[in-house]
Protein backbone atom coordinates (compact mmCIF):
# COMPACT_ATOMS: atom_id res chain seq x y z
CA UNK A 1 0.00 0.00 0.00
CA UNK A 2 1.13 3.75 -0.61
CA UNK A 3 2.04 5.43 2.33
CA UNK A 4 0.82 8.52 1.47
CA UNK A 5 -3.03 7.50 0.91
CA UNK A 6 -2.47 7.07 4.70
CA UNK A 7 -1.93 10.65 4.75
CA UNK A 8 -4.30 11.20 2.53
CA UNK A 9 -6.86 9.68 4.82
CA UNK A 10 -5.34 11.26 8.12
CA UNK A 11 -6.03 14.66 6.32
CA UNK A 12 -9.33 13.88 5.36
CA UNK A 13 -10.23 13.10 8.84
CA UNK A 14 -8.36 15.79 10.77
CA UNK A 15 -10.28 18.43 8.52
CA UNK A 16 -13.29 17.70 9.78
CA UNK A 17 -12.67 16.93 13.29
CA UNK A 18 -11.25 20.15 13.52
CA UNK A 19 -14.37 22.18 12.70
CA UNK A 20 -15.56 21.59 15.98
CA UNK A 21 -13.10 25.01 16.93
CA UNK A 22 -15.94 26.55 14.74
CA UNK A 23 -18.64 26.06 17.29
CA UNK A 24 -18.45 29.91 18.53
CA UNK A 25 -20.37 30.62 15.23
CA UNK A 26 -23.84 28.45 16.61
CA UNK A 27 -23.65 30.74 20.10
CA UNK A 28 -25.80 33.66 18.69
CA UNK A 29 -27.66 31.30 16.85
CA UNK A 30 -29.09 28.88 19.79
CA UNK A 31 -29.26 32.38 22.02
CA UNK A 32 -31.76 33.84 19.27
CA UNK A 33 -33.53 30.73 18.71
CA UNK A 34 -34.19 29.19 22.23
CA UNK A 35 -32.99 32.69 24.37
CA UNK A 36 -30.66 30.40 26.55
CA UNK A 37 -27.58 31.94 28.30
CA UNK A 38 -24.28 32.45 26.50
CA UNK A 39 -22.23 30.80 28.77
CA UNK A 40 -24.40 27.58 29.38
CA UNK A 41 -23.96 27.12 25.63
CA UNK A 42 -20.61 27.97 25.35
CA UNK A 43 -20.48 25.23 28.03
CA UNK A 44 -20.94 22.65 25.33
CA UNK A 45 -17.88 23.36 23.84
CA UNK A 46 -15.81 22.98 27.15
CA UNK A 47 -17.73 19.28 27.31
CA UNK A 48 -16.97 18.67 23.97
CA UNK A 49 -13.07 18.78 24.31
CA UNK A 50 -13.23 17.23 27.64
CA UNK A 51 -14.83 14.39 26.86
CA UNK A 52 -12.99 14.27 23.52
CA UNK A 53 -9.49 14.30 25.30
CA UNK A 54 -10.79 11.69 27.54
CA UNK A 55 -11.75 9.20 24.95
CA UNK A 56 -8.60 9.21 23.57
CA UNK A 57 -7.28 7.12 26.10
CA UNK A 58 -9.73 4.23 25.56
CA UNK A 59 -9.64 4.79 21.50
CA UNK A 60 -5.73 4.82 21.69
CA UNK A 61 -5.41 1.46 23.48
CA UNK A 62 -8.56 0.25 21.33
CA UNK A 63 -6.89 1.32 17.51
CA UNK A 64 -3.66 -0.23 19.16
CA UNK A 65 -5.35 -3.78 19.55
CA UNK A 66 -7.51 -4.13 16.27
CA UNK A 67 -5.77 -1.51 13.58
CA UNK A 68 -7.19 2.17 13.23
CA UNK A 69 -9.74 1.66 10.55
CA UNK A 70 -12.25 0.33 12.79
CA UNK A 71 -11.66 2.51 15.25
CA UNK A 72 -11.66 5.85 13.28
CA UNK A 73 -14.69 4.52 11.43
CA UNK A 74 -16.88 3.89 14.95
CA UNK A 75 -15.84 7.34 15.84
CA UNK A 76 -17.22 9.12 12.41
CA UNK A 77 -20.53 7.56 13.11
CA UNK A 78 -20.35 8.36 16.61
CA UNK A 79 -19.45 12.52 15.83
CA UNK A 80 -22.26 11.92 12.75
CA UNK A 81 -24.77 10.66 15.27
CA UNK A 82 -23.86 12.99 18.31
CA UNK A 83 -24.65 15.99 15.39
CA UNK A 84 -27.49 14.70 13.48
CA UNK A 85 -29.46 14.03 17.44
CA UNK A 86 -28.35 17.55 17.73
CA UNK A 87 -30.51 19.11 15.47
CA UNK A 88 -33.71 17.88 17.55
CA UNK A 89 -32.63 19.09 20.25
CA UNK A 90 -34.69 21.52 22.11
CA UNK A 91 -33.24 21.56 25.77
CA UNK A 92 -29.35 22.26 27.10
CA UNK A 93 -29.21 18.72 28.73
CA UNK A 94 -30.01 17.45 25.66
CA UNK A 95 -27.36 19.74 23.74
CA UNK A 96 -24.91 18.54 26.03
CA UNK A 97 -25.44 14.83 25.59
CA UNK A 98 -25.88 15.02 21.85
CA UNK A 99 -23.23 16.92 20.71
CA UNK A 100 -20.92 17.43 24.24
CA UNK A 101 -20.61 14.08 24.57
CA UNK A 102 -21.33 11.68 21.74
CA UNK A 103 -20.05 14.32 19.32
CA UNK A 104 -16.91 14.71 21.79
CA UNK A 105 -16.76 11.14 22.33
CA UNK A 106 -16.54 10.56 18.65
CA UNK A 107 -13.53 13.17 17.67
CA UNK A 108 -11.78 11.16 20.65
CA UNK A 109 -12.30 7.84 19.26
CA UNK A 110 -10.74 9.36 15.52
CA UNK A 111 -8.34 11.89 16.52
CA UNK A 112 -5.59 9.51 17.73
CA UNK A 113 -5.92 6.62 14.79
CA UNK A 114 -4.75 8.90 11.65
CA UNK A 115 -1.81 10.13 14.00
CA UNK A 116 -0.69 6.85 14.94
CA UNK A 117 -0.87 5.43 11.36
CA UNK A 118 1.22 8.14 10.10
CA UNK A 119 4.36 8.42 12.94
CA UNK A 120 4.46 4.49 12.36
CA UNK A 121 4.59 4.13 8.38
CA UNK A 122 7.15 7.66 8.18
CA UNK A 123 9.77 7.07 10.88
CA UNK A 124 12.69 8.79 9.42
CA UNK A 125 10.14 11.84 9.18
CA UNK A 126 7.73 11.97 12.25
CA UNK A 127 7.99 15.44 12.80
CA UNK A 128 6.93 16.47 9.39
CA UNK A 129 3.94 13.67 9.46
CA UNK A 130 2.86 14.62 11.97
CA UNK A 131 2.40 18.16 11.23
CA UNK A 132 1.03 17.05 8.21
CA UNK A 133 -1.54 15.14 9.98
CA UNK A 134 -2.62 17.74 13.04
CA UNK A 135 -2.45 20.50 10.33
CA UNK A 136 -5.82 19.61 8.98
CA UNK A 137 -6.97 19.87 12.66
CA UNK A 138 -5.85 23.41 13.01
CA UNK A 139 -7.29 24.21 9.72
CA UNK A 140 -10.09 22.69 10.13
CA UNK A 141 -11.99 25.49 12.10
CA UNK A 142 -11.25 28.19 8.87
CA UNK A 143 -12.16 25.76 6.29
CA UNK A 144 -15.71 24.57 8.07
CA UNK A 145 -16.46 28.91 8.99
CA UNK A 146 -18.01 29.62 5.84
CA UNK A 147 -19.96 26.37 5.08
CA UNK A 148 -21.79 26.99 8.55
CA UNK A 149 -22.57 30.41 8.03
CA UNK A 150 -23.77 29.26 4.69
CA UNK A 151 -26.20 27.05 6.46
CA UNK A 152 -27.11 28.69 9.69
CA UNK A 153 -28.22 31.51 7.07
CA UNK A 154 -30.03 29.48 4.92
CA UNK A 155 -31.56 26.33 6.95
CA UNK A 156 -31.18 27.53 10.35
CA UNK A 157 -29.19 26.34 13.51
CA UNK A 158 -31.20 23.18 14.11
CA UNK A 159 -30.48 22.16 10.36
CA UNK A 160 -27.26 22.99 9.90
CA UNK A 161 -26.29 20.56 13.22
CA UNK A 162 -27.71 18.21 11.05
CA UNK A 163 -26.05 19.20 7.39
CA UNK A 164 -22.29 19.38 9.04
CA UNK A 165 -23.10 15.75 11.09
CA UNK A 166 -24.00 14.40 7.78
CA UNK A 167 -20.55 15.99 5.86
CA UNK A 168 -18.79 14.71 9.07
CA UNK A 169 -20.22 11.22 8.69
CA UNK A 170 -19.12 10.60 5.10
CA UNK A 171 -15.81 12.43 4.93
CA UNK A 172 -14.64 10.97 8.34
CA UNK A 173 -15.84 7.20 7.24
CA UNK A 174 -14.55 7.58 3.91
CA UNK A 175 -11.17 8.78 5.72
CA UNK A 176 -10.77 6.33 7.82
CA UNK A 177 -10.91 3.14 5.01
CA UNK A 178 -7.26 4.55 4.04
CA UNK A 179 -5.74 4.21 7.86
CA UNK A 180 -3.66 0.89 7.82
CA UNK A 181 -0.86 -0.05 10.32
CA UNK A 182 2.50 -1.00 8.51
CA UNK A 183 3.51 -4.31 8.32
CA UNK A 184 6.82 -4.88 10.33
CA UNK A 185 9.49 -3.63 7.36
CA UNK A 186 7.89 -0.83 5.31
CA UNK A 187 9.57 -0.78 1.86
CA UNK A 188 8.17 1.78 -0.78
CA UNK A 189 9.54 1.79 -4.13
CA UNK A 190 10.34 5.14 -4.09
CA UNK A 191 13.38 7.00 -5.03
CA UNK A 192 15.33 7.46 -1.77
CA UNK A 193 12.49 6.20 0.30
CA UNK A 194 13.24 2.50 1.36
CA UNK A 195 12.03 2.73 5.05
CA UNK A 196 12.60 -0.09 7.54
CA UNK A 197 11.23 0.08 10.95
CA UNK A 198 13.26 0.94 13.73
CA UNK A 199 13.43 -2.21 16.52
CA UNK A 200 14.10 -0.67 19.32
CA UNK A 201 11.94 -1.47 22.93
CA UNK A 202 8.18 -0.65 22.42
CA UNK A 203 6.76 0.42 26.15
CA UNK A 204 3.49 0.09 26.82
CA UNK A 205 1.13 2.29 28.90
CA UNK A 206 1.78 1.02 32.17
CA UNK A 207 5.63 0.99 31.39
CA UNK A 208 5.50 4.66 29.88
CA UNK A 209 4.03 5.73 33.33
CA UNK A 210 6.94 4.05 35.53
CA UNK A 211 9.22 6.29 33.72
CA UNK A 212 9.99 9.96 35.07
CA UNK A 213 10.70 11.55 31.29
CA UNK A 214 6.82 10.80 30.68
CA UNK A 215 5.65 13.25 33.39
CA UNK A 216 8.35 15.63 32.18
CA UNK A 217 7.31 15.39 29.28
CA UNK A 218 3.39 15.72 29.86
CA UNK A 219 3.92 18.64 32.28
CA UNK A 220 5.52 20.40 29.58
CA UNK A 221 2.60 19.61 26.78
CA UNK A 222 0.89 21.04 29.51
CA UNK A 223 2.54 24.45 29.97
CA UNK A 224 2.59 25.30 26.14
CA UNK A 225 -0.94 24.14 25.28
CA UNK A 226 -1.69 26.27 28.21
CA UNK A 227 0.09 29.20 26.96
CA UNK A 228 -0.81 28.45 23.82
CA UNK A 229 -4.49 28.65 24.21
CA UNK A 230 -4.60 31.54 26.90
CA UNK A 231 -3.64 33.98 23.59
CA UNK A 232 -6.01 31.81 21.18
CA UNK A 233 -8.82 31.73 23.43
CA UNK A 234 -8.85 35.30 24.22
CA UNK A 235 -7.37 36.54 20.58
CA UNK A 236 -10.12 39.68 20.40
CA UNK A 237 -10.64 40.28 23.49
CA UNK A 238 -6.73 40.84 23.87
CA UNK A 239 -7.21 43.09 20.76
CA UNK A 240 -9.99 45.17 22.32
CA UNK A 241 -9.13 45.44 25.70
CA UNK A 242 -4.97 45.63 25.08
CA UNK A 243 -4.30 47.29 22.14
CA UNK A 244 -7.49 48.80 21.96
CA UNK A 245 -8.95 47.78 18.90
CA UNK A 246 -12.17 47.78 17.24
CA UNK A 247 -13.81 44.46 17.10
CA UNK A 248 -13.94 44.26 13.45
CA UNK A 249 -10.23 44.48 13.14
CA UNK A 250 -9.43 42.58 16.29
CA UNK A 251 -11.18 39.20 14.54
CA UNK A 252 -8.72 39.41 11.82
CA UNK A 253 -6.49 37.75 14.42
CA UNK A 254 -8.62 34.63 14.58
CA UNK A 255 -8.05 33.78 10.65
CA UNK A 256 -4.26 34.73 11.08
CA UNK A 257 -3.55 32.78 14.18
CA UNK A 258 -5.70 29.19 11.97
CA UNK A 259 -3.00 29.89 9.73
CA UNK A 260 0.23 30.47 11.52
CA UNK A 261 -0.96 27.61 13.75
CA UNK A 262 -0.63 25.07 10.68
CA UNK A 263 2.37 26.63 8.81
CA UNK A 264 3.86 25.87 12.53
CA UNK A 265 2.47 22.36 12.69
CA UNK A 266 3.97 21.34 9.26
CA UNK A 267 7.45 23.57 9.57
CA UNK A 268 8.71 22.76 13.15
CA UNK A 269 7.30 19.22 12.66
CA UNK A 270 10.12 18.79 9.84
CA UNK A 271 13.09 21.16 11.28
CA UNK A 272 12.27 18.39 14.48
CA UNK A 273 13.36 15.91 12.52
CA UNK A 274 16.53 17.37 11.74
CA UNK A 275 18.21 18.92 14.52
CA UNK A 276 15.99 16.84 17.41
CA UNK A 277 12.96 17.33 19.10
CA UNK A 278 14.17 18.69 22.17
CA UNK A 279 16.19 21.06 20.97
CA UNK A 280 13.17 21.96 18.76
CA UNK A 281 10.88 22.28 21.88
CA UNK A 282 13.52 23.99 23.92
CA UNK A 283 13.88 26.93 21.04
CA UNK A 284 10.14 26.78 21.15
CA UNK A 285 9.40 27.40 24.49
CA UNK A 286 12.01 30.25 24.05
CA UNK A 287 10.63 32.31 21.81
CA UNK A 288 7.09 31.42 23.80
CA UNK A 289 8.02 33.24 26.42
CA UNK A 290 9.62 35.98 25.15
CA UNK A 291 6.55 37.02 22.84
CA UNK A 292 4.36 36.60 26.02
CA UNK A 293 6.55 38.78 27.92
CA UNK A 294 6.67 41.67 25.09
CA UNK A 295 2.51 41.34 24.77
CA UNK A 296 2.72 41.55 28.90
CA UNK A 297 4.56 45.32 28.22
CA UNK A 298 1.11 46.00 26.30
CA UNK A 299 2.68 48.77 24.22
CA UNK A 300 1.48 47.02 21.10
CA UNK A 301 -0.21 48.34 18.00
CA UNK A 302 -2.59 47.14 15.19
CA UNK A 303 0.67 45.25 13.15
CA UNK A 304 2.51 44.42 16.42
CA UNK A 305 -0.04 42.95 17.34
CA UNK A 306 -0.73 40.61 14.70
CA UNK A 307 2.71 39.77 14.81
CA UNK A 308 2.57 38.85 18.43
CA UNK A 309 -0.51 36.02 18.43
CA UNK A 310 1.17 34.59 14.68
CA UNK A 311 4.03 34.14 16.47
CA UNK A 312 2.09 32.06 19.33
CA UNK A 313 -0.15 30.64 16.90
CA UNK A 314 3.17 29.17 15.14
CA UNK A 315 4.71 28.18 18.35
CA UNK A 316 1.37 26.14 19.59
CA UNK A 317 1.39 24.44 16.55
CA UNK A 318 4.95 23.25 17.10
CA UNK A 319 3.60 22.20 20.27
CA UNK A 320 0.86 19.60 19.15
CA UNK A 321 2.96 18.47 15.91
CA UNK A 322 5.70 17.46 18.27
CA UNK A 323 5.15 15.50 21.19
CA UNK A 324 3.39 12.93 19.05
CA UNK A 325 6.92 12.27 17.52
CA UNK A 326 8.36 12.93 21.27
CA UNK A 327 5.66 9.66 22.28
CA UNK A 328 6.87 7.65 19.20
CA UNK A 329 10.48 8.60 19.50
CA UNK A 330 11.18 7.45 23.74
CA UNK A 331 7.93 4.75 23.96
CA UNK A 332 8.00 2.94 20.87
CA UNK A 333 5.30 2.88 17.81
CA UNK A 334 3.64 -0.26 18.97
CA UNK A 335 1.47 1.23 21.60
CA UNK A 336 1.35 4.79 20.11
CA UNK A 337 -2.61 4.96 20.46
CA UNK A 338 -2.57 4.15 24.19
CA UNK A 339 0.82 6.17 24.82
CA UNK A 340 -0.21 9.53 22.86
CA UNK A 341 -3.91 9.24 24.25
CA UNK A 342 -2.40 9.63 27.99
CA UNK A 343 -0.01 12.28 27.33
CA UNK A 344 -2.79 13.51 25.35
CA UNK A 345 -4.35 14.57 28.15
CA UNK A 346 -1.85 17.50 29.22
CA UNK A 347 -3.44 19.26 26.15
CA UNK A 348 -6.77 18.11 27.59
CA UNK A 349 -6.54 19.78 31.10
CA UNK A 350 -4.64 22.98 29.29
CA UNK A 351 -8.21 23.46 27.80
CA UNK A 352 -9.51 24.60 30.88
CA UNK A 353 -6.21 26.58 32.41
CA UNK A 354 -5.48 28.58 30.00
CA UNK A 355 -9.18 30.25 30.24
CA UNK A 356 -9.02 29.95 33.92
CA UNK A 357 -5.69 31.71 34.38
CA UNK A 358 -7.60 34.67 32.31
CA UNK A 359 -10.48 34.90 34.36
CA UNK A 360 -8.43 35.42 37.84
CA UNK A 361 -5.77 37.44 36.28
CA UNK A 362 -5.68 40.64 33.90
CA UNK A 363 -4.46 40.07 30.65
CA UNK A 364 -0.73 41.31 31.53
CA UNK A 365 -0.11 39.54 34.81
CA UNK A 366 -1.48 35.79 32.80
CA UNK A 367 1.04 36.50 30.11
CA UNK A 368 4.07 37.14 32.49
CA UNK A 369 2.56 33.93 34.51
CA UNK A 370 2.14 31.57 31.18
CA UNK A 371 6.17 33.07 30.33
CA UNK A 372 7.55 32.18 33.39
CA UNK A 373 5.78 28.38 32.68
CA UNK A 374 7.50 28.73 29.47
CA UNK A 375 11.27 29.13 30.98
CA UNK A 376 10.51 26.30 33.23
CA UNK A 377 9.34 23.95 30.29
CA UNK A 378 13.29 24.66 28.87
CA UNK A 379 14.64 23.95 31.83
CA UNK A 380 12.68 20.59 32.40
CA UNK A 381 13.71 19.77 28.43
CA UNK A 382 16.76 19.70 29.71
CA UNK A 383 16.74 17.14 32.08
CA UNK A 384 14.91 14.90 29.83
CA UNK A 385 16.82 11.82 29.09
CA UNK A 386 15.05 9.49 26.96
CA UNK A 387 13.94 6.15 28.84
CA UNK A 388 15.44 2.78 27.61
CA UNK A 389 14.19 -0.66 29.19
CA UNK A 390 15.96 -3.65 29.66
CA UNK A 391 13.82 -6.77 27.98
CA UNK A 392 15.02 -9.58 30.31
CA UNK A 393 14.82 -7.97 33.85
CA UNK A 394 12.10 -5.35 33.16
CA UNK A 395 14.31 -2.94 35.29
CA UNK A 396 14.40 0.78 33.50
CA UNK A 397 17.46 3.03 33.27
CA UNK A 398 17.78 6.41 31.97
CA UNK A 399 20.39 6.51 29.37
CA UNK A 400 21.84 9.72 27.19
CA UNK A 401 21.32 8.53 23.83
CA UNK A 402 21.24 10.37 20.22
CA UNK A 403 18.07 12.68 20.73
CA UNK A 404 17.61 13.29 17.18
């Protein structure tokens, strides 16, 4: 099989999981149509990505056992479903169920299955795979904006829950028929692309954990997603209230940051996989914090200030494009799903810090905060040493080995 249709497919699916970061266009929507509160329906979202992140444990140990066709292809139906029950609904509760939580639990059950099946047929390129494959994701949101406005303006909100879960449906199912695991020796008759598959100890879930670099490591996801999505989250309201902007011009940062975000994704995915993932991360979380600390200063204008959240937006991809390849690289391909879906969850619980860090803070004091989280994500990359387990006594050592 060629490898790339199992890009092809990861694409495909990524696309349209990602258009759930779309959802702040049905708020005004639902609050005309059924007059409920803003923030109880923006509470759908927050249940959406929790229980997504969440499912991505089971789904990762699931794809890992019986391939990632099946898997991907239960969780189209699922986020099909969880949408097309959405349209009837007529009550928050029900809202929440229907989309929150079978939508939710159906991007969880998909997410992890094109990423695996990339990072294990490319392993000479991980980086760049997988920044081709969470790319889609970030886009996802821009490409989906106009086709729900399209129908939210033509059919209505109830409808269009039920137009998108039908695109959803096909394009994820039809997606997922490409994902294949590779057989133990990949060899593609390409020019310069015989690939052979590295043997070196696969750990699983409950070895990963016994390990200090994986809490290292997930800490860290943590503290970038976090600081990450504290800019994202709040891109025009840090344009009104900071630089003081008018709204109009202060959205242009939302298409500007879906694009910076994927350029980053795809770029420091492949410069990863040639002068190392840490260092990567470490030069990362660098220039993280020093663009948090200049937007902290607040003596930004309309240009600076685009400047400012494209270079986050870049950086946060980087972020999500790497530590797949970090997972792959120190725990083996064998158990990716199950691995990734744990330390998966540092991106999960940065969901809900970022925000919260905004909420008890003003916008200057979170940045300097999310910086200094930054600086202590370089110095934690440093002590990073990948794990390496010996097969006959089970006993694990931490050995300094090539971290490219």
């Amino acid at each position: 099989m060629n490898r790339w249709l199992v890009v092809l497919g990861a694409v495909i699916i990524q696309i349209n999981l990602g258009a759930v970061y779309a959802w702040s266009l049905f708020n005004q929507p639902l609050i005309d149509k059924f007059g409920w509160d803003r923030e109880a329906i923006v509470l759908t979202f927050s249940i959406t990505i929790a229980t997504f992140a969440l499912v991505t444990i089971l789904a990762g140990r699931l794809q890992d056992k019986i391939g990632p066709r099946w898997v991907a292809t239960t969780g189209g139906i699922l986020l099909g479903i969880g949408l097309l029950l959405a349209s009837q609904a007529t009550t928050l509760t029900q809202l929440y169920l229907f989309y929150g939580v079978i939508g939710g639990a159906g991007i969880g059950m998909t997410y992890v299955c094109p990423l695996s099946a990339c990072v294990k047929w490319f392993p000479e390129k991980r980086g760049f795979i997988s920044g081709i494959a969470v790319a889609g994701f970030g886009l996802g949101g821009l490409i989906f904006q106009p086709v729900i406005r399209f129908f939210i303006e033509n059919f209505g909100v109830s409808s269009t829950f039920m137009y998108v879960g039908m695109i959803y449906l096909v394009f994820v199912v039809a997606g997922a028929q490409l994902l294949r695991n590779p057989p133990t020796k990949v060899e593609v008759n390409e020019k310069a692309d015989h690939v052979t598959l590295e043997t070196s100890t696969h750990f699983s879930s409950k070895e990963m954990v016994k390990t200090y670099p994986f809490y290292l490591l997930w800490f860290m996801f943590l503290f970038g997603s976090m600081s990450g999505l504290m800019v994202i989250s709040f891109a025009v309201d840090i344009g009104v209230e900071v630089v003081q902007l008018n709204v109009e011009k202060a959205v242009n940062a939302v298409m500007v940051i879906a694009l910076f975000n994927a350029a980053g994704r795809i770029i420091l995915g492949n410069i990863s996989d040639r002068f190392g993932r840490i260092n990567t991360l470490m030069v990362i979380y660098g220039v993280t914090a020093m663009t948090l600390l200049y937007m902290s200063i607040g003596f930004m204008n309309y240009p600076m200030f685009l400047g400012t959240v494209s270079v986050i937006g870049f950086c946060f991809g980087g972020f999500l494009s790497l530590f797949p390849s970090v997972t792959a690289d120190y725990y083996g391909t064998k158990n990716m799903g199950s691995n990734y879906g744990l330390m998966y969850q540092a991106y999960g619980v940065s969901a809900f810090a970022g925000p919260f860090i905004v909420k008890i803070l003003p916008f200057s004091q979170a940045f300097i905060v999310a910086s200094l989280f930054c600086v202590l994500a370089v110095i934690m990359a440093k002590s990073v040493i990948p794990p390496v387990k010996l097969e006959k006594t089970g006993v694990y050592r931490q050995e300094m080995i090539n971290q490219k």
